[in-house]
C-alpha atoms as a PDB file:
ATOM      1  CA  UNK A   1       5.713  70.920  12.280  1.00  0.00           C
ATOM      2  CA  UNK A   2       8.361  69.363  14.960  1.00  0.00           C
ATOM      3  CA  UNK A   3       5.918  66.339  14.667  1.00  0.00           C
ATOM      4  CA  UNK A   4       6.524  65.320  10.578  1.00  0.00           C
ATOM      5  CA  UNK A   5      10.045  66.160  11.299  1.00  0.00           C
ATOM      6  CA  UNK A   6      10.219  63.824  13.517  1.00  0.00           C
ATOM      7  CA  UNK A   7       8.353  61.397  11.964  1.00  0.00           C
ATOM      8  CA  UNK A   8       9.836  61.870   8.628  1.00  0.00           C
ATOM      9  CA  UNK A   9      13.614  61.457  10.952  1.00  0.00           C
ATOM     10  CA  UNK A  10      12.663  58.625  12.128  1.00  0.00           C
ATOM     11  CA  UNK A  11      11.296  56.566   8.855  1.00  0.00           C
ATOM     12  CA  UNK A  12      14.691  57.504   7.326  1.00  0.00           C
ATOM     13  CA  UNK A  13      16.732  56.096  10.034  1.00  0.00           C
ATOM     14  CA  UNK A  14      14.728  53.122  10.047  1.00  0.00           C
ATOM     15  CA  UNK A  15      15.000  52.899   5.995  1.00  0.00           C
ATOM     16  CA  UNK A  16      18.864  52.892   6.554  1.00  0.00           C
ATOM     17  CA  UNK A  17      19.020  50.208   9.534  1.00  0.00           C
ATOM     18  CA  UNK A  18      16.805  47.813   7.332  1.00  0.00           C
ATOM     19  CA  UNK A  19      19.030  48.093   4.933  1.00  0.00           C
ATOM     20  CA  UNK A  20      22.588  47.813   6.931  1.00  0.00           C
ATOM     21  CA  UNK A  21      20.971  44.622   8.439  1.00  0.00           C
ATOM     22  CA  UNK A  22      20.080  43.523   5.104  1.00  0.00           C
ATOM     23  CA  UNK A  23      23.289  43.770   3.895  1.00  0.00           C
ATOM     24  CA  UNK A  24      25.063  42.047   6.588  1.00  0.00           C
ATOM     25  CA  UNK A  25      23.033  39.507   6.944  1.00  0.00           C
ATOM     26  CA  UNK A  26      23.915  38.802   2.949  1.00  0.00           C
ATOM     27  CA  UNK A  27      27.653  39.480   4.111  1.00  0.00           C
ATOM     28  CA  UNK A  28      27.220  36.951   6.487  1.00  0.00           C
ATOM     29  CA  UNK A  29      25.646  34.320   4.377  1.00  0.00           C
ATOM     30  CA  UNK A  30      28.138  34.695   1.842  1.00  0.00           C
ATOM     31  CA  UNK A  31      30.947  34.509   4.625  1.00  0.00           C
ATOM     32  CA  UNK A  32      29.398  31.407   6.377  1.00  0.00           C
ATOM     33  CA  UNK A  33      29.450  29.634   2.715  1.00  0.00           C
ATOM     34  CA  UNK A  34      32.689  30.273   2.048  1.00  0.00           C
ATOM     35  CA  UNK A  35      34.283  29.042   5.015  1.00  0.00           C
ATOM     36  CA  UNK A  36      32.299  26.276   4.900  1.00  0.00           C
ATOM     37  CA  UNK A  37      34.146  25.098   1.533  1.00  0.00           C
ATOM     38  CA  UNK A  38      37.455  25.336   3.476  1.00  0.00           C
ATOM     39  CA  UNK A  39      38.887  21.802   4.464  1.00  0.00           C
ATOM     40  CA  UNK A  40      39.794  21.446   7.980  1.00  0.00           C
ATOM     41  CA  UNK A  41      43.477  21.178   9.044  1.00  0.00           C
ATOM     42  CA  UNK A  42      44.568  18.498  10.728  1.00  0.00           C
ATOM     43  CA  UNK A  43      46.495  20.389  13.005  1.00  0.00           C
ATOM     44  CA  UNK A  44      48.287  23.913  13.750  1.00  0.00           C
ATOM     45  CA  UNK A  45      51.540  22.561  12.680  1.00  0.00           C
ATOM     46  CA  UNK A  46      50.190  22.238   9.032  1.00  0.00           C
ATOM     47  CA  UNK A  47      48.734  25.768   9.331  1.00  0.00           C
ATOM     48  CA  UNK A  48      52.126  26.880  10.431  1.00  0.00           C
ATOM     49  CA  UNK A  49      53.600  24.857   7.301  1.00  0.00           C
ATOM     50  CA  UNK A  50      51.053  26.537   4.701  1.00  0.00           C
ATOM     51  CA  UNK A  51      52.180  30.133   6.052  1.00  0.00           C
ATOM     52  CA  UNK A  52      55.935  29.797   6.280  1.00  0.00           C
ATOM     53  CA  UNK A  53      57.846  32.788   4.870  1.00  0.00           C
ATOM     54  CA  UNK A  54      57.957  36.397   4.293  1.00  0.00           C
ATOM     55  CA  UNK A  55      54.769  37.425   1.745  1.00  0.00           C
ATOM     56  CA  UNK A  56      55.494  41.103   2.188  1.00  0.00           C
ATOM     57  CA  UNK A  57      58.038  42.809   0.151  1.00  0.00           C
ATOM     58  CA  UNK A  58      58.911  45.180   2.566  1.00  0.00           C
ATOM     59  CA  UNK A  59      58.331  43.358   6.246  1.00  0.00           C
ATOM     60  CA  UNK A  60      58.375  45.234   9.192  1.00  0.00           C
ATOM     61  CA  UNK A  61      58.471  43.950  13.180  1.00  0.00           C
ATOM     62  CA  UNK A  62      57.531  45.406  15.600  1.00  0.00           C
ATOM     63  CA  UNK A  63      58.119  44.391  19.130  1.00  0.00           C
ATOM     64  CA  UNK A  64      57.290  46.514  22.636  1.00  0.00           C
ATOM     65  CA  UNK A  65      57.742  45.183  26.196  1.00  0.00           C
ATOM     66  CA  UNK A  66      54.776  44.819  28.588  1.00  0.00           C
ATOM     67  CA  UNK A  67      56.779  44.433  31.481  1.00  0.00           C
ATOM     68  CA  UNK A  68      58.673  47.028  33.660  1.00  0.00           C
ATOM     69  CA  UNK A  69      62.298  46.775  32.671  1.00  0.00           C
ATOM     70  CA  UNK A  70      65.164  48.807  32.409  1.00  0.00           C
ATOM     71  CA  UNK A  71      67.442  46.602  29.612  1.00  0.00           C
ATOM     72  CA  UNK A  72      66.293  47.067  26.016  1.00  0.00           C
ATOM     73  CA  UNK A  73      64.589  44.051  23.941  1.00  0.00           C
ATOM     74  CA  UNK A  74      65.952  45.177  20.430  1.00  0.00           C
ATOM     75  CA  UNK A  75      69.074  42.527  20.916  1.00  0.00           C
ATOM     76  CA  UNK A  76      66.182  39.616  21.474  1.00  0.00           C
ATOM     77  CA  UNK A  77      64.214  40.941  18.498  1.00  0.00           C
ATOM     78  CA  UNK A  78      67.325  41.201  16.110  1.00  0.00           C
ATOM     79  CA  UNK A  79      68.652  37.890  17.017  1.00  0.00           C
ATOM     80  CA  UNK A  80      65.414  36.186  16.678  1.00  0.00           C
ATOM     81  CA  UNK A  81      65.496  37.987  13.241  1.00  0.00           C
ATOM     82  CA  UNK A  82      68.783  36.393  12.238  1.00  0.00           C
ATOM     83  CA  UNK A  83      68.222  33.386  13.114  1.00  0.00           C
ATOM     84  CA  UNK A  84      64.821  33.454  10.930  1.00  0.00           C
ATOM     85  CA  UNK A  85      66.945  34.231   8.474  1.00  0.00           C
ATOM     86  CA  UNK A  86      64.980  38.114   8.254  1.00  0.00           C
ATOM     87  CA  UNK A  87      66.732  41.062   7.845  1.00  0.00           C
ATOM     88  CA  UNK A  88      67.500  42.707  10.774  1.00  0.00           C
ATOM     89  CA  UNK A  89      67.443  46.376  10.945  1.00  0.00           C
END
């Protein structure tokens, strides 16, 4: 009885792989054809151009320190704010 349990265990989980593969690989077609209809930019200037501004109603920074230091970077962060012309909380 272990045997068909087993068995019947692992035909499932292979029913469910097929099927996750088959439906990434279609994800991944679909992805690949997309991207391919994007033009190129002609450099990360323009990329920076297309993307200028706040798109979120409500933005939020956050900004953490990954060096050892006693001082505080909120100062940095809220002038860098201001002078982006963000609100600065």
């Amino acid at each position: 009885m272990t045997g068909r349990a087993d068995t019947i265990i692992s035909f499932a989980t292979f029913a469910a792989s097929l099927y996750a593969a088959i439906k990434l690989w279609k994800l991944t077609r679909a992805l690949r054809s997309i991207v391919g209809q994007i033009p190129p930019l002609a450099d990360f200037q323009e990329l920076i151009a297309q993307r200028k501004g706040i798109t979120s109603p409500k933005p939020v920074a956050i900004a953490a320190s990954l060096i050892p230091q006693q001082a505080s970077i909120a100062n940095d962060v809220r002038e860098f704010l201001l002078s982006e012309n963000m609100k600065a909380q």
